[in-house]
Every structure is written in structure tokens, then in C-alpha cells.
N, C-alpha and C. Protein backbone atom coordinates (compact mmCIF):
# COMPACT_ATOMS: atom_id res chain seq x y z
N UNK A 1 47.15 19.14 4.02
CA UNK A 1 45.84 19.12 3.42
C UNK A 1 44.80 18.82 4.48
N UNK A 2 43.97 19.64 4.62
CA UNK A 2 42.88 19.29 5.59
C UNK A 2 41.58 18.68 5.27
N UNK A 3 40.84 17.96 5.83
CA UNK A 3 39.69 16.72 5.38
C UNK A 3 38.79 17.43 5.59
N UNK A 4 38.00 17.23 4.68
CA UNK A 4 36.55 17.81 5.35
C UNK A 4 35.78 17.29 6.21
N UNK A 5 35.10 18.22 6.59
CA UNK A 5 34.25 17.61 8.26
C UNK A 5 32.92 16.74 7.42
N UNK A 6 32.98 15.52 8.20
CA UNK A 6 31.96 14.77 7.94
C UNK A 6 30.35 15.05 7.73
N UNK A 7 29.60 14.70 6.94
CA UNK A 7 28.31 15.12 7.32
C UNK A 7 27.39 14.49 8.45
N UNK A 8 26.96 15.75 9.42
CA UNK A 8 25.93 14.66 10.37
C UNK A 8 24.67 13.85 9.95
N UNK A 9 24.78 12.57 10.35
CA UNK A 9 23.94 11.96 9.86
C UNK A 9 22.46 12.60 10.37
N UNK A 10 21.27 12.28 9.79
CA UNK A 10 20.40 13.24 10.17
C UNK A 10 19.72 12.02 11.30
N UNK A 11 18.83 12.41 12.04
CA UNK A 11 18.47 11.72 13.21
C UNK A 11 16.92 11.40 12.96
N UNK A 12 16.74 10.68 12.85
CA UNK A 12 15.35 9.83 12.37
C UNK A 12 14.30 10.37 13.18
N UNK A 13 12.88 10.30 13.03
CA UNK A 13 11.77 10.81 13.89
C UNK A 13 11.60 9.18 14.39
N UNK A 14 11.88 8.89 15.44
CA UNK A 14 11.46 7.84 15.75
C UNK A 14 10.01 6.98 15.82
N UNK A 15 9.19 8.34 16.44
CA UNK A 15 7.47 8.60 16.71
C UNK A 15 6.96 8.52 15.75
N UNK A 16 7.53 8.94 14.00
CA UNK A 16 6.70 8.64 13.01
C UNK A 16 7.01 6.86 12.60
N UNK A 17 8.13 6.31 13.17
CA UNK A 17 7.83 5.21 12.63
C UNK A 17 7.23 4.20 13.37
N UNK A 18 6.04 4.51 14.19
CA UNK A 18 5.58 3.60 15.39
C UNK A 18 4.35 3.15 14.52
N UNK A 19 4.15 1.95 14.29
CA UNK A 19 3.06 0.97 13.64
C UNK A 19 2.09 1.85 13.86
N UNK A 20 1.93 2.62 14.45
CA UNK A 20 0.38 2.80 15.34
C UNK A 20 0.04 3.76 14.42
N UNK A 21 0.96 4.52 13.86
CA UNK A 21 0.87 5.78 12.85
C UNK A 21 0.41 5.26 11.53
N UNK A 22 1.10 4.18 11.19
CA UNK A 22 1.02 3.70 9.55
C UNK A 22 -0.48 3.56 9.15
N UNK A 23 -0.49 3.85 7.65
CA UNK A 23 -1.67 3.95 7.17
C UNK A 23 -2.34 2.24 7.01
N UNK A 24 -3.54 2.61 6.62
CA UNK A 24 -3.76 0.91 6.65
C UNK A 24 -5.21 0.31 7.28
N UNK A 25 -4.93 -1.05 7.11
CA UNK A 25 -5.46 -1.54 8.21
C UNK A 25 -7.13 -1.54 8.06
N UNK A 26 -7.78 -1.27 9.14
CA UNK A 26 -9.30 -1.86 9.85
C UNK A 26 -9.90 0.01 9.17
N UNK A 27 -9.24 1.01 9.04
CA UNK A 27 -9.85 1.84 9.04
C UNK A 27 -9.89 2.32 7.72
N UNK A 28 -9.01 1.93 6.69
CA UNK A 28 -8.71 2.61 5.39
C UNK A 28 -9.82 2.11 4.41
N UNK A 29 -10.32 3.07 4.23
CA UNK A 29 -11.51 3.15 2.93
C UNK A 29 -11.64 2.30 1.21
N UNK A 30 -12.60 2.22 0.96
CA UNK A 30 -12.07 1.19 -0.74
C UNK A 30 -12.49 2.18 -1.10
N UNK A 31 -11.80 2.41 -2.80
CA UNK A 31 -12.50 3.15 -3.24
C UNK A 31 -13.54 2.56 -3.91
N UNK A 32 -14.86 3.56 -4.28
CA UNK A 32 -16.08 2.74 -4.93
C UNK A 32 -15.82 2.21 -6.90
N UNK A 33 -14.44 2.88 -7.45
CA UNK A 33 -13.83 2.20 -8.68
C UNK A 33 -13.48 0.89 -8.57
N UNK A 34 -12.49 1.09 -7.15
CA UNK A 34 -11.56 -0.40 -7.12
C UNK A 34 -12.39 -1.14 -6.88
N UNK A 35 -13.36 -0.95 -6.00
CA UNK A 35 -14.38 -2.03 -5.33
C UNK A 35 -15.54 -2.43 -7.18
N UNK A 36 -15.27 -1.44 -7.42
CA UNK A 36 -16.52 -2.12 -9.09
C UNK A 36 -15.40 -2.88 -9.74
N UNK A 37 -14.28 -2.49 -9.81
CA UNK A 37 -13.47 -3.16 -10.93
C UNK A 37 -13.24 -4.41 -10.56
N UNK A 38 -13.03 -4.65 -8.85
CA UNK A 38 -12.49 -6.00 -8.56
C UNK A 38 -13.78 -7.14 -8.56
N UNK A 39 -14.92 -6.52 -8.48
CA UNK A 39 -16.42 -7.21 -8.70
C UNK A 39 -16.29 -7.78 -9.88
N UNK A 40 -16.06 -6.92 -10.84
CA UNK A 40 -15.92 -7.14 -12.62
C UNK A 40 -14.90 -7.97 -12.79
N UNK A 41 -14.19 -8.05 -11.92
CA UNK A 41 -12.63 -8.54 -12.79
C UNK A 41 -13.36 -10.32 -12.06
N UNK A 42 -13.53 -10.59 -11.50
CA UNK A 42 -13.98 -11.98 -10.18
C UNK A 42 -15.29 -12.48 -11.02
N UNK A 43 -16.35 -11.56 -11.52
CA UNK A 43 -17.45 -11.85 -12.42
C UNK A 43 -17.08 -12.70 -13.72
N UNK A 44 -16.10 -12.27 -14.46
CA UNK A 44 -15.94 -12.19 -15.49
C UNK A 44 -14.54 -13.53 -15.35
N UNK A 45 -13.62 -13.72 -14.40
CA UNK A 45 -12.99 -14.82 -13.93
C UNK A 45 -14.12 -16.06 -13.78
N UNK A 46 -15.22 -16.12 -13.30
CA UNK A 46 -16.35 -16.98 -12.92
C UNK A 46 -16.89 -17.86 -13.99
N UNK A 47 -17.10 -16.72 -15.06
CA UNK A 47 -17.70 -16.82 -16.27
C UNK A 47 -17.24 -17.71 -17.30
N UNK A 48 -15.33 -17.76 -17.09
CA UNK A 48 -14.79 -18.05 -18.02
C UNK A 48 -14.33 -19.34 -17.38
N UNK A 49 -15.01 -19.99 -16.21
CA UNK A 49 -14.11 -21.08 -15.38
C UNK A 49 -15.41 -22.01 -15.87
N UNK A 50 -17.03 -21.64 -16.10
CA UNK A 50 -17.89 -22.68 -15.88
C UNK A 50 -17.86 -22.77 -17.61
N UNK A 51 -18.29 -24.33 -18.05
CA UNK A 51 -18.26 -24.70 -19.33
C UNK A 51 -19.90 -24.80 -19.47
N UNK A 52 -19.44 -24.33 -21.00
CA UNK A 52 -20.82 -23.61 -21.23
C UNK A 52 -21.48 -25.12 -22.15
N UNK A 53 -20.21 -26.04 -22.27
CA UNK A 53 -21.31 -26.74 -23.44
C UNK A 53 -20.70 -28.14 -23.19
């Protein structure tokens, strides 16, 4: 009975996994939703921390 031939493992891009590539960071954009929602969501956290009476 003969074995089957192994599969080659596939060989990684090394160059895509260099930090320098990854998304992120100092340059990545907000969006102008997330940036209203997280205003709203921090507003409305504020609101409910000070006693009103």
C-alpha cells in the first residue's frame, strides 16, 4: 500500500507581516459616525453621573 505524498506546507509572505505594513496607528482616519456616536455615548454617560437634586 503506498502513502500519500504529504502536502507542502505553503510558505508565508514574510514582508507582509512586517509591523510597518499593518494598518493602524498615527495615520488611520475616525469615522465622522463613530466620532458623533462616541461624543453622544460620553455626553449622555456625564449626564447620568451628576445628581440633579
Amino acid at each position: 500500500m503506498k502513502l500519500k505524498p504529504l502536502p507542502k506546507i505553503k510558505v508565508r509572505n514574510h514582508v507582509a507581516l512586517s509591523p510597518l505594513l499593518q494598518k493602524g496607528g498615527v495615520f488611520e482616519t475616525q469615522k465622522p459616525k463613530a466620532v458623533h456616536r462616541r461624543e453622544r455615548r460620553q455626553s449622555k454617560q456625564q449626564l447620568n453621573k451628576t445628581a440633579w437634586l
